[in-house]
Protein backbone atom coordinates (compact mmCIF):
# COMPACT_ATOMS: atom_id res chain seq x y z
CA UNK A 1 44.09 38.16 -99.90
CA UNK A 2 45.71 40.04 -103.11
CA UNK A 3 46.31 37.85 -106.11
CA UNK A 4 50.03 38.04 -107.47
CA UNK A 5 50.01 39.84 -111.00
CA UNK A 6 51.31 36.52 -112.26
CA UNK A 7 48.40 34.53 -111.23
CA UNK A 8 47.13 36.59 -114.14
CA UNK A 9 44.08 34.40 -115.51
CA UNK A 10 44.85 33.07 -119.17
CA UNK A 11 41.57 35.02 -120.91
CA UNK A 12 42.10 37.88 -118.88
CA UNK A 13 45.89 37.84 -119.98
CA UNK A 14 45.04 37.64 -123.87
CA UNK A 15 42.07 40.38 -123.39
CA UNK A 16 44.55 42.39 -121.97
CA UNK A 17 47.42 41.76 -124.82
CA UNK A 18 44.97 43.50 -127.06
CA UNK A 19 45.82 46.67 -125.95
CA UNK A 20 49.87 46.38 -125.28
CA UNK A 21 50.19 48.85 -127.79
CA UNK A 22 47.80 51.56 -126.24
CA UNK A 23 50.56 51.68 -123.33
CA UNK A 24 54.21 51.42 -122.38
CA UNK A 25 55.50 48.65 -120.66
CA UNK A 26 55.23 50.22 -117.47
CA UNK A 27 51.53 51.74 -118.04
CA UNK A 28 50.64 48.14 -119.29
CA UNK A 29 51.52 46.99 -115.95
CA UNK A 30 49.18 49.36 -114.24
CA UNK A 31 46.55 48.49 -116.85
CA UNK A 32 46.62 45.42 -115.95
CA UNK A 33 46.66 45.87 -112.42
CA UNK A 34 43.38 48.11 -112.99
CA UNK A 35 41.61 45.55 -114.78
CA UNK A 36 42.61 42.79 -111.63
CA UNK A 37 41.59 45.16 -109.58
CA UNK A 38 38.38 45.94 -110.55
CA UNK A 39 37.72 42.58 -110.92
CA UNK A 40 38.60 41.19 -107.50
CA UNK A 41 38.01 44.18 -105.37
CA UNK A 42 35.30 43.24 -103.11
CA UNK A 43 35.58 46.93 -101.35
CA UNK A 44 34.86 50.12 -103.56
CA UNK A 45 37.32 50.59 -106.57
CA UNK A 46 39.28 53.42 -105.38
CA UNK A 47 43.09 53.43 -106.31
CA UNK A 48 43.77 52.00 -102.46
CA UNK A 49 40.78 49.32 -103.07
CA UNK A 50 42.19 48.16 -106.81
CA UNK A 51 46.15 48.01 -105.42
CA UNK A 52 44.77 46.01 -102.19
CA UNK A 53 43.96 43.33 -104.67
CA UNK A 54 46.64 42.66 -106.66
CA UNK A 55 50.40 41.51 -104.93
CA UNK A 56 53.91 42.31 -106.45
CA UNK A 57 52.59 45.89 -108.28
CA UNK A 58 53.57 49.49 -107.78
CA UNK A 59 52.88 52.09 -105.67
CA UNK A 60 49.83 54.25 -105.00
CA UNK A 61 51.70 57.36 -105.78
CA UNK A 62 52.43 55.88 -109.41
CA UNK A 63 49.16 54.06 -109.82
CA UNK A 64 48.05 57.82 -109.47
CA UNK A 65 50.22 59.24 -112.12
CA UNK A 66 49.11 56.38 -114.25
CA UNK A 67 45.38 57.80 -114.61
CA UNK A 68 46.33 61.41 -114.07
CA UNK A 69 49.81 61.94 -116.27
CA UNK A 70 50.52 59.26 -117.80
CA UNK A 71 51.19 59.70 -121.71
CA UNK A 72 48.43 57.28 -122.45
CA UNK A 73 45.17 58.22 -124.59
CA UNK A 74 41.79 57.37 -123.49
CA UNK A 75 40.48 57.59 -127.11
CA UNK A 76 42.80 54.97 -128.64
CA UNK A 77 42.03 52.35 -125.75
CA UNK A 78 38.36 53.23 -126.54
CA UNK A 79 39.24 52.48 -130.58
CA UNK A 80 41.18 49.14 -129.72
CA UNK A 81 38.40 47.75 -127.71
CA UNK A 82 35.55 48.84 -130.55
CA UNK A 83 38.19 47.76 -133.46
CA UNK A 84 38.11 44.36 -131.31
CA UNK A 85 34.50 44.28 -130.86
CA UNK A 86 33.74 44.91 -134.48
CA UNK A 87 36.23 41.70 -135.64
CA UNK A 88 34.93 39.34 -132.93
CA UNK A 89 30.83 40.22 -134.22
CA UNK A 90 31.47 40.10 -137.88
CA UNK A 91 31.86 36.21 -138.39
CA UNK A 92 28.62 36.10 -136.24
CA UNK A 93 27.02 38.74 -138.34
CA UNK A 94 27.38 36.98 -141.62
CA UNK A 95 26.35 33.62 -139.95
CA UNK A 96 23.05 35.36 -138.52
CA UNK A 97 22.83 36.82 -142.30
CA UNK A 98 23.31 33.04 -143.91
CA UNK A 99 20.92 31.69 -141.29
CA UNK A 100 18.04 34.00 -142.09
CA UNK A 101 18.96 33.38 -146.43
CA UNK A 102 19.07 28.99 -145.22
CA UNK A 103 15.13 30.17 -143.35
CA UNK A 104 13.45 31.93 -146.13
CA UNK A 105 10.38 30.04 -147.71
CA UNK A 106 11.45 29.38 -151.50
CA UNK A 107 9.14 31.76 -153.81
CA UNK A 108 9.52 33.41 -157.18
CA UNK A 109 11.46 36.92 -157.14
CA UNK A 110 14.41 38.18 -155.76
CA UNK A 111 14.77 36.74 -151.72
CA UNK A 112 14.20 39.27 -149.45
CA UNK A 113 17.20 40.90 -147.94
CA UNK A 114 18.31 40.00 -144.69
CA UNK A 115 19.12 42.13 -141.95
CA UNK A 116 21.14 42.31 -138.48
CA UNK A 117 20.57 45.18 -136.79
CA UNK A 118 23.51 47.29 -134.42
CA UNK A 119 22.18 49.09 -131.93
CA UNK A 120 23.51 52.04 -130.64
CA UNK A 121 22.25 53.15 -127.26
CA UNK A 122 22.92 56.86 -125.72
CA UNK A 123 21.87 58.31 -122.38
CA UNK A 124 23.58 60.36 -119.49
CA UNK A 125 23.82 59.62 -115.55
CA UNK A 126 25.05 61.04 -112.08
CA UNK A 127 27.67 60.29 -110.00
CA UNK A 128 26.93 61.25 -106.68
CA UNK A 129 30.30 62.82 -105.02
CA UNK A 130 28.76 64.96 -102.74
CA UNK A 131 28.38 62.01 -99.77
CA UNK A 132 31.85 60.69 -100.10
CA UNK A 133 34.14 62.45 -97.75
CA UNK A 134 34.93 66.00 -98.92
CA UNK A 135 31.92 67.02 -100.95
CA UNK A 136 33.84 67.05 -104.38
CA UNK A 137 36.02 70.82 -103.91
CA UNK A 138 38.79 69.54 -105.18
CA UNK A 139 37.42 67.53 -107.95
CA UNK A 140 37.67 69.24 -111.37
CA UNK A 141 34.06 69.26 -113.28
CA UNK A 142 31.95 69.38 -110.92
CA UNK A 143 28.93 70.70 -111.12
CA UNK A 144 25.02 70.08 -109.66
CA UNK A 145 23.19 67.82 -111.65
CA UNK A 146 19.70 65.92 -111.33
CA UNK A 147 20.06 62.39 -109.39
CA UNK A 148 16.85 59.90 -110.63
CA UNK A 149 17.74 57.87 -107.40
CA UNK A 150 18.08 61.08 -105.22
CA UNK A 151 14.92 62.57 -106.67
CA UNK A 152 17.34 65.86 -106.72
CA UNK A 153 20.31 67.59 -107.88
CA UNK A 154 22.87 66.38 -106.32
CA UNK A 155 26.87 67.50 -106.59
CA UNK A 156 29.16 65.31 -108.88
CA UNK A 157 29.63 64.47 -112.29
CA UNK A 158 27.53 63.95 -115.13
CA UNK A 159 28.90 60.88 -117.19
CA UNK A 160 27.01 60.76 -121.17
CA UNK A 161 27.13 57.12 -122.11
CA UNK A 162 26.57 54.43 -125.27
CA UNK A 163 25.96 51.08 -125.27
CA UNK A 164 26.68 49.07 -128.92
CA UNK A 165 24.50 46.00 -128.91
CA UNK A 166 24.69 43.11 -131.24
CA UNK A 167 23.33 39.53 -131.94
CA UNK A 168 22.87 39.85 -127.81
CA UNK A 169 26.45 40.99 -127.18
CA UNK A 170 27.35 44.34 -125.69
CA UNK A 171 29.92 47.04 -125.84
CA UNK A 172 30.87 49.88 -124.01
CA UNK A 173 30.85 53.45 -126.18
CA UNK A 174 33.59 55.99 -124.91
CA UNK A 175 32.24 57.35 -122.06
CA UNK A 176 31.92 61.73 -122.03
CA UNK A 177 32.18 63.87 -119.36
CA UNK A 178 29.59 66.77 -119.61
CA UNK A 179 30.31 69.52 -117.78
CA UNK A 180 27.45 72.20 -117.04
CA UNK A 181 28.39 75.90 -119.43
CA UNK A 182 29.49 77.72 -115.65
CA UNK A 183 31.85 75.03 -114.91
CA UNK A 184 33.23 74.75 -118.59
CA UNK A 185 33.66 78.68 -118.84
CA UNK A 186 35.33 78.51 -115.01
CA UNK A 187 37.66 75.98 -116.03
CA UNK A 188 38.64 77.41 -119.63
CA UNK A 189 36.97 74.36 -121.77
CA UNK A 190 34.72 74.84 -124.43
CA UNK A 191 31.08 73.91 -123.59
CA UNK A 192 29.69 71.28 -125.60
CA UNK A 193 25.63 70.15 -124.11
CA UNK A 194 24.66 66.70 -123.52
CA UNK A 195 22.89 67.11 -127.38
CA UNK A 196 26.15 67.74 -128.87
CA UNK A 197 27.99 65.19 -127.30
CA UNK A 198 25.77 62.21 -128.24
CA UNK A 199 25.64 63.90 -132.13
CA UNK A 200 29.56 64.25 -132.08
CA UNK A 201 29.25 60.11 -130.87
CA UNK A 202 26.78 59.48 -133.87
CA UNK A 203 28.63 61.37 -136.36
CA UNK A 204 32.04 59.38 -134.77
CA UNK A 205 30.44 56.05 -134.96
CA UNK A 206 31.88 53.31 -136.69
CA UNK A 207 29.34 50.83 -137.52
CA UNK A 208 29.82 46.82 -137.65
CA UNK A 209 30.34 45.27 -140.56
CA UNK A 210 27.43 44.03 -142.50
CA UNK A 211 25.10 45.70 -139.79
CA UNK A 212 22.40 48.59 -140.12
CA UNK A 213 22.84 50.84 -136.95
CA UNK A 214 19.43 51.59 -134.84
CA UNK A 215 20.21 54.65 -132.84
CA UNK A 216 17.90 54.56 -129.40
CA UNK A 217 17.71 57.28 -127.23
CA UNK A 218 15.42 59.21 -124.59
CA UNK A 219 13.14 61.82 -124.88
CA UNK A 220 15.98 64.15 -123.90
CA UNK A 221 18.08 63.52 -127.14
CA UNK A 222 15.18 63.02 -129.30
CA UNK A 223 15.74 66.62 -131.03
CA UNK A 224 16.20 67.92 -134.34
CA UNK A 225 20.08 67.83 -133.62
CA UNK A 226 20.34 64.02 -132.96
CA UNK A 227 17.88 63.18 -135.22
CA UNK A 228 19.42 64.77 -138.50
CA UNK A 229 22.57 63.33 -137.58
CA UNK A 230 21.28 59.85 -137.18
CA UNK A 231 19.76 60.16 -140.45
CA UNK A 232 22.45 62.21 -142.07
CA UNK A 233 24.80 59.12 -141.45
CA UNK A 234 21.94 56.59 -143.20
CA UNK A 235 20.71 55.42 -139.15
CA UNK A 236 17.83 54.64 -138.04
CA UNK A 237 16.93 56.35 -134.87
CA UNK A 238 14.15 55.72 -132.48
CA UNK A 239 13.39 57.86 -129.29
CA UNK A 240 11.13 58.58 -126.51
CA UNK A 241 9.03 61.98 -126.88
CA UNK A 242 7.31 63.64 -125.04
CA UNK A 243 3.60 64.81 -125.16
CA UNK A 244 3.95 68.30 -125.98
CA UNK A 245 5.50 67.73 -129.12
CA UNK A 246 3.17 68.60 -132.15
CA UNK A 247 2.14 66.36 -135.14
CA UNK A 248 0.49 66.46 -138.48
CA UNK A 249 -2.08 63.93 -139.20
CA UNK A 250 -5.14 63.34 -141.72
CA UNK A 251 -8.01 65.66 -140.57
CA UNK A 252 -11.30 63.37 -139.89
CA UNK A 253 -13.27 66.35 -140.50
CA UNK A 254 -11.55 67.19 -143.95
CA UNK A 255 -10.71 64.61 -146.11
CA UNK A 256 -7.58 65.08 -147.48
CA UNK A 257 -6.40 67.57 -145.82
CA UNK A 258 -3.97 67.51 -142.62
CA UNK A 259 -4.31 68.98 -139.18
CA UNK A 260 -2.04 70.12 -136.48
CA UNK A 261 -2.01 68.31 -133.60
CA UNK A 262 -0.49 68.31 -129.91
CA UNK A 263 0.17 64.49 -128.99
CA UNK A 264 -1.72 64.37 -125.65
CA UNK A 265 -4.59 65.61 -127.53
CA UNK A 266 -4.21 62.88 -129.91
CA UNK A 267 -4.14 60.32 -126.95
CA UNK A 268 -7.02 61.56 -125.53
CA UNK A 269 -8.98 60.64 -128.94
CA UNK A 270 -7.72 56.77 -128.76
CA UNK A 271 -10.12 54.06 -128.00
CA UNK A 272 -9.14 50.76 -126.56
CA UNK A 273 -9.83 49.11 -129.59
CA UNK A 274 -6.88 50.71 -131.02
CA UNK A 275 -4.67 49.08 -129.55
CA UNK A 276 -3.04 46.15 -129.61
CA UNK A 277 -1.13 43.60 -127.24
CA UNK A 278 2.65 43.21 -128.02
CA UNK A 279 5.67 41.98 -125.82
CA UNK A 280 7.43 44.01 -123.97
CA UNK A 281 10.51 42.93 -121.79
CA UNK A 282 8.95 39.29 -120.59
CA UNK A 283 5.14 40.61 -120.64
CA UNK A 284 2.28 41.93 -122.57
CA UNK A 285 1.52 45.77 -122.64
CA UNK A 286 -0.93 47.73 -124.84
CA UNK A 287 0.45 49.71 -127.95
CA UNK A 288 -0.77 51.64 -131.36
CA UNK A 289 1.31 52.83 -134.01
CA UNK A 290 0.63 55.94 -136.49
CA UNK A 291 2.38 57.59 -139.09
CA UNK A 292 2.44 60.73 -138.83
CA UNK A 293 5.26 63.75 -138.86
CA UNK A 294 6.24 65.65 -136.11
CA UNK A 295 7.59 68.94 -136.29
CA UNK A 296 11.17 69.44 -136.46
CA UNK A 297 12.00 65.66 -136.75
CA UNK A 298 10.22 65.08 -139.63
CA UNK A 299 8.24 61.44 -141.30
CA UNK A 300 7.79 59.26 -138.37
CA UNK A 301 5.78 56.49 -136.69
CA UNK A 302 4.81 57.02 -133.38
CA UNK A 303 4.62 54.48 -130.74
CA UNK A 304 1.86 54.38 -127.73
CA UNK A 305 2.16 51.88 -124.93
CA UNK A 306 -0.08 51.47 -121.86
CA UNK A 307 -0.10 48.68 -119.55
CA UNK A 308 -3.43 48.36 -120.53
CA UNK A 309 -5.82 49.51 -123.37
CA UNK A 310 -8.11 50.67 -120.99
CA UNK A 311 -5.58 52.72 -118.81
CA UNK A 312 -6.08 56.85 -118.95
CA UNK A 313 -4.00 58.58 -121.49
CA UNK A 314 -1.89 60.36 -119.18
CA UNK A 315 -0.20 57.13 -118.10
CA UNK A 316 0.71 56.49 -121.84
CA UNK A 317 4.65 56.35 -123.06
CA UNK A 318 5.53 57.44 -126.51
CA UNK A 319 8.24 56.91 -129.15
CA UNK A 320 8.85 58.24 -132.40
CA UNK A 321 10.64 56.13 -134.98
CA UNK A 322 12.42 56.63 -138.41
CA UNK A 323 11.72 53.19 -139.11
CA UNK A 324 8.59 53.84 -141.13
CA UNK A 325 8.02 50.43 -142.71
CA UNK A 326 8.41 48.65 -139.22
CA UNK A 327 5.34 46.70 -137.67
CA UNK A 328 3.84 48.19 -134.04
CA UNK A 329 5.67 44.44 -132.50
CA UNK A 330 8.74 45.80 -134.14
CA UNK A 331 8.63 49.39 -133.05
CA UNK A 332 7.99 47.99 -129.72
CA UNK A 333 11.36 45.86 -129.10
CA UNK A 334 13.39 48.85 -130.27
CA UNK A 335 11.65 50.73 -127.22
CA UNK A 336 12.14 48.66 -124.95
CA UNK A 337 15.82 47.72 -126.18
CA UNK A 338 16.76 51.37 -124.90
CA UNK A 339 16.53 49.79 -121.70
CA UNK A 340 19.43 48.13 -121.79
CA UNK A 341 22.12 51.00 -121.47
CA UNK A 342 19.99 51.22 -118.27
CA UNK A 343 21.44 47.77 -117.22
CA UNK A 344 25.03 48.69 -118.45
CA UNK A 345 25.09 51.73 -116.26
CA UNK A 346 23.29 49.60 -113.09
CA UNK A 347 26.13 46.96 -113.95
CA UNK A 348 28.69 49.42 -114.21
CA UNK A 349 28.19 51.41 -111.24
CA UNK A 350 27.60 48.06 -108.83
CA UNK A 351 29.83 45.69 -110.19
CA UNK A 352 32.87 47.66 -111.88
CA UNK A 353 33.00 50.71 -109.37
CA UNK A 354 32.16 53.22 -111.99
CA UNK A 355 30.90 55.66 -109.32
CA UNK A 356 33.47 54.97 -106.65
CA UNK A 357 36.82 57.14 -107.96
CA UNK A 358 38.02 59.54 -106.16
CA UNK A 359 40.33 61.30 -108.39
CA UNK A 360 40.41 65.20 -108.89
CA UNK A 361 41.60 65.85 -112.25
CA UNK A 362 38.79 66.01 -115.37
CA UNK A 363 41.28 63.76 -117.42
CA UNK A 364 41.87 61.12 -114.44
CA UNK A 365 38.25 60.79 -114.21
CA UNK A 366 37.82 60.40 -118.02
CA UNK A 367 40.43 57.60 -118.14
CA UNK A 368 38.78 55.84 -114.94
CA UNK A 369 35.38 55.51 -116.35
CA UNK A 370 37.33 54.38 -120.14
CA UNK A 371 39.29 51.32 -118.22
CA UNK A 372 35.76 50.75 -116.58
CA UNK A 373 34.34 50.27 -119.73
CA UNK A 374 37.36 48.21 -121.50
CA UNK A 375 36.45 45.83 -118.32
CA UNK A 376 33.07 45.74 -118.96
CA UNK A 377 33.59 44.71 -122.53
CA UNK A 378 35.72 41.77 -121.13
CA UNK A 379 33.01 40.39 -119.20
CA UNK A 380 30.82 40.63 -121.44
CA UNK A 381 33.21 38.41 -123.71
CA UNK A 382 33.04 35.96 -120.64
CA UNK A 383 29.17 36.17 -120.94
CA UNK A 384 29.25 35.00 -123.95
CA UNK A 385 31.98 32.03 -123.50
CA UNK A 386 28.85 31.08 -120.48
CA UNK A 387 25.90 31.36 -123.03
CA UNK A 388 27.54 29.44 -125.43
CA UNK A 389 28.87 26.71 -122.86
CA UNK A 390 24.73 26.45 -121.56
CA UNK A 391 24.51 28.58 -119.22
CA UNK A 392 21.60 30.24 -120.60
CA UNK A 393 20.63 33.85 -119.47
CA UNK A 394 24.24 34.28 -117.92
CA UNK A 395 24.98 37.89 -116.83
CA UNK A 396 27.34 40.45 -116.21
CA UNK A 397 27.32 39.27 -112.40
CA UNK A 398 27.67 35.65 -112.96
CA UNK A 399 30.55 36.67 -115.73
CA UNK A 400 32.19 38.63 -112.64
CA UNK A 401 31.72 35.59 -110.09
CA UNK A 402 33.07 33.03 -111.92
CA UNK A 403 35.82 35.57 -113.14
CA UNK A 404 36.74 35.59 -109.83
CA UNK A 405 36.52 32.26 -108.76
CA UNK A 406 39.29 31.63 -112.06
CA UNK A 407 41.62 33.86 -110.45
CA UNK A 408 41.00 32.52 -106.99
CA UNK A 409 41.90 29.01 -107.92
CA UNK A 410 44.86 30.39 -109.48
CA UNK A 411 45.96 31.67 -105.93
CA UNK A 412 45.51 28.54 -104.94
CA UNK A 413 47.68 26.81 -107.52
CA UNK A 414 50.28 29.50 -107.35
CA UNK A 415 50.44 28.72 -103.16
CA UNK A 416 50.78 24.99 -103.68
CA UNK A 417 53.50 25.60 -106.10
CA UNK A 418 55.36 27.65 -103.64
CA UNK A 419 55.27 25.31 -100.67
CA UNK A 420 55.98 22.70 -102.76
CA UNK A 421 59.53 24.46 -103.25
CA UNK A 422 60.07 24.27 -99.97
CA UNK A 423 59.25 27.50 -98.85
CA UNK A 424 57.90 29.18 -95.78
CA UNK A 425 54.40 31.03 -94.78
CA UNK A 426 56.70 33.77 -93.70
CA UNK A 427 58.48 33.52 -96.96
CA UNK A 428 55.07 33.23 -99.46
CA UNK A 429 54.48 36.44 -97.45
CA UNK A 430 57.10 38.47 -98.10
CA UNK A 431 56.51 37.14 -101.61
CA UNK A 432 53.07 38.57 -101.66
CA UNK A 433 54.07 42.09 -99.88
CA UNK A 434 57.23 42.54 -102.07
């Protein structure tokens, strides 16, 4: 049953006020319509799918202009929802701050400093349009690129995404379209590689107020580009690397001097006994930490992790870190917090419909995935409103369900109200298609 627009839930309504000045009156209507839409659609989150949920709004044909022509800009709907994300976290930011001063053992000195950490999660992933009718001719920037779930390439787009994370909460970065240097030269736009669009992200990032930012990334991006530009903007960046990668490290045989070193080789040299047992994402895994510096990043630590300190090096993980004062627990939950944007994409794709457009224009798409992520953001503001009322360990799906529920009992309200005027099924009906 589609939801009249004005059954608009309150939250939703004032989320969506944020942004009145992103859009005309009449593109605010369709944003709004978008957001219902992908809220309530229980179908895929095609154009047809978001309008089939939503009663008393405009055509498809204009719904289609809205994300293809529309004088509307992507990148100042992505810098309303950050500018909003920024103003809600600060207050919590300098509570967290005056929490950890109220916690510190009284000693002689200067108190240590305290510190609340943003961070700033990057990686890239496929959206399969080869299996959806057509296999993607019409659709502008498409390319082949490698599917983890397909275990292939597979023909579609490749989305490059970030995930800001703070004190628990999480926002949505603008979402890139990377298009592969064939396409880009076939379709006259200047090629820019996944590396250069997460460094143009980093060098763009605006960082939350009394924050230090914690870039995390996968061995893909962990590269002299990203890296300098992390550090060239006073970051921190930690990555996954892989074991090819060359280090410099004390020479056993030499004292004092330093050797070169290939990292599998230097796995192959570690004993069980060193490593230790930290946490990692609800359970215990193995994990050493050395400084060291690896060729063209520079001073590091690197991180090890097995699931056991007895399992062969060639099942090991590593990270390299700029943090180099950090303790091996501490390099170990900024490894594992890269995991997340994993989660954001997962929730993105199944909940929101990120994968289920089926627009042909470049800029179309690019808008679709932005009002994806501007919706995200909003449930993860309901989250929030769920942790703090005790629903402990509330997510994105349970934000989404009892979104929905809201706006179903508003139906509900919004049919009593109408019979109680006196009028007709037939009537509400016509109400509903009008």
């Amino acid at each position: 049953m589609p939801v009249p627009i004005i059954c608009l839930e309150t939250t939703l309504y004032q989320y969506a006020e944020t942004f009145q000045r992103v859009f005309s009156l009449p593109q605010f209507q369709h944003f709004v319509t978008v957001l219902m839409g992908l809220i309530l659609a229980p179908e895929r989150r095609t154009l047809t799918g978001l309008l089939s949920r939503v009663a008393g709004t405009s055509s498809l044909s204009a719904l289609s202009r809205f994300f293809s022509r529309a004088p509307w800009s992507p990148e100042k709907l992505a810098e309303a929802w950050l500018r909003r994300f920024r103003q809600q976290l600060a207050p919590q930011v300098q509570a967290e701050h005056t929490r950890q001063r109220v916690q510190q053992p009284r000693q002689r000195g200067r108190p240590k400093p305290t510190q609340v950490t943003a961070f700033a999660i990057f990686d890239d992933t496929t959206v399969d349009k080869h299996l959806q009718g057509e296999p993607g001719r019409s659709m502008a920037a498409i390319g082949y690129h490698y599917s983890t779930s397909a275990g292939e390439p597979v023909q579609g787009h490749s989305l490059v995404v970030g995930l800001l994370e703070v004190l628990g909460r999480r926002c949505p970065l603008p979402p890139m379209l990377y298009r592969q240097k064939v396409v880009a030269e076939a379709e006259g736009v200047p090629f820019q590689s996944k590396v250069d669009l997460v460094v143009g992200a980093i060098q763009a990032l605006t960082p939350v107020p009394g924050t230090r930012t914690h870039i995390l990334v996968d061995s893909w991006y962990t590269c002299h580009k990203v890296w300098r530009a992390a550090l060239n903007r006073h970051f921190y960046i930690t990555g996954g690397v892989r074991t090819n990668r060359w280090l410099r490290l004390p020479d056993p045989l030499h004292p004092g001097c330093k050797r070169k070193v290939r990292l599998s080789a230097y796995l192959a040299e570690l004993e069980p006994e060193d490593f230790v047992m930290v946490p990692w994402r609800g359970r215990l895994i193995a994990a050493h930490l050395v400084r060291t510096f690896i060729y063209k990043l520079g001073a590091c630590q690197v991180l090890v992790t097995k699931e056991s300190k007895e399992a062969p090096p060639e099942t090991a993980r590593c990270w390299a870190t700029s943090d180099l004062e950090a303790h091996v627990v501490t390099v170990a939950n900024y490894a594992a917090q890269r995991w997340d944007i994993e989660t954001w994409i997962e929730d993105a794709k199944g909940l929101l419909g990120l994968d289920h457009y089926q627009l042909t224009s470049a800029d179309a798409v690019v808008r679709f995935c932005h009002l994806v992520a501007c919706c995200y953001l909003y449930l993860d503001e309901v989250r929030a409103s769920l942790v703090a009322q005790g629903q402990a360990g509330a997510t994105m799906g349970d934000a989404l369900r009892y979104q929905q529920k809201s706006q179903h009992h508003l139906l509900l309200e919004w049919f009593q109200e109408q019979f109680a005027q006196g009028r007709s099924v037939d009537e509400v009906e016509a109400l509903l298609a009008a």
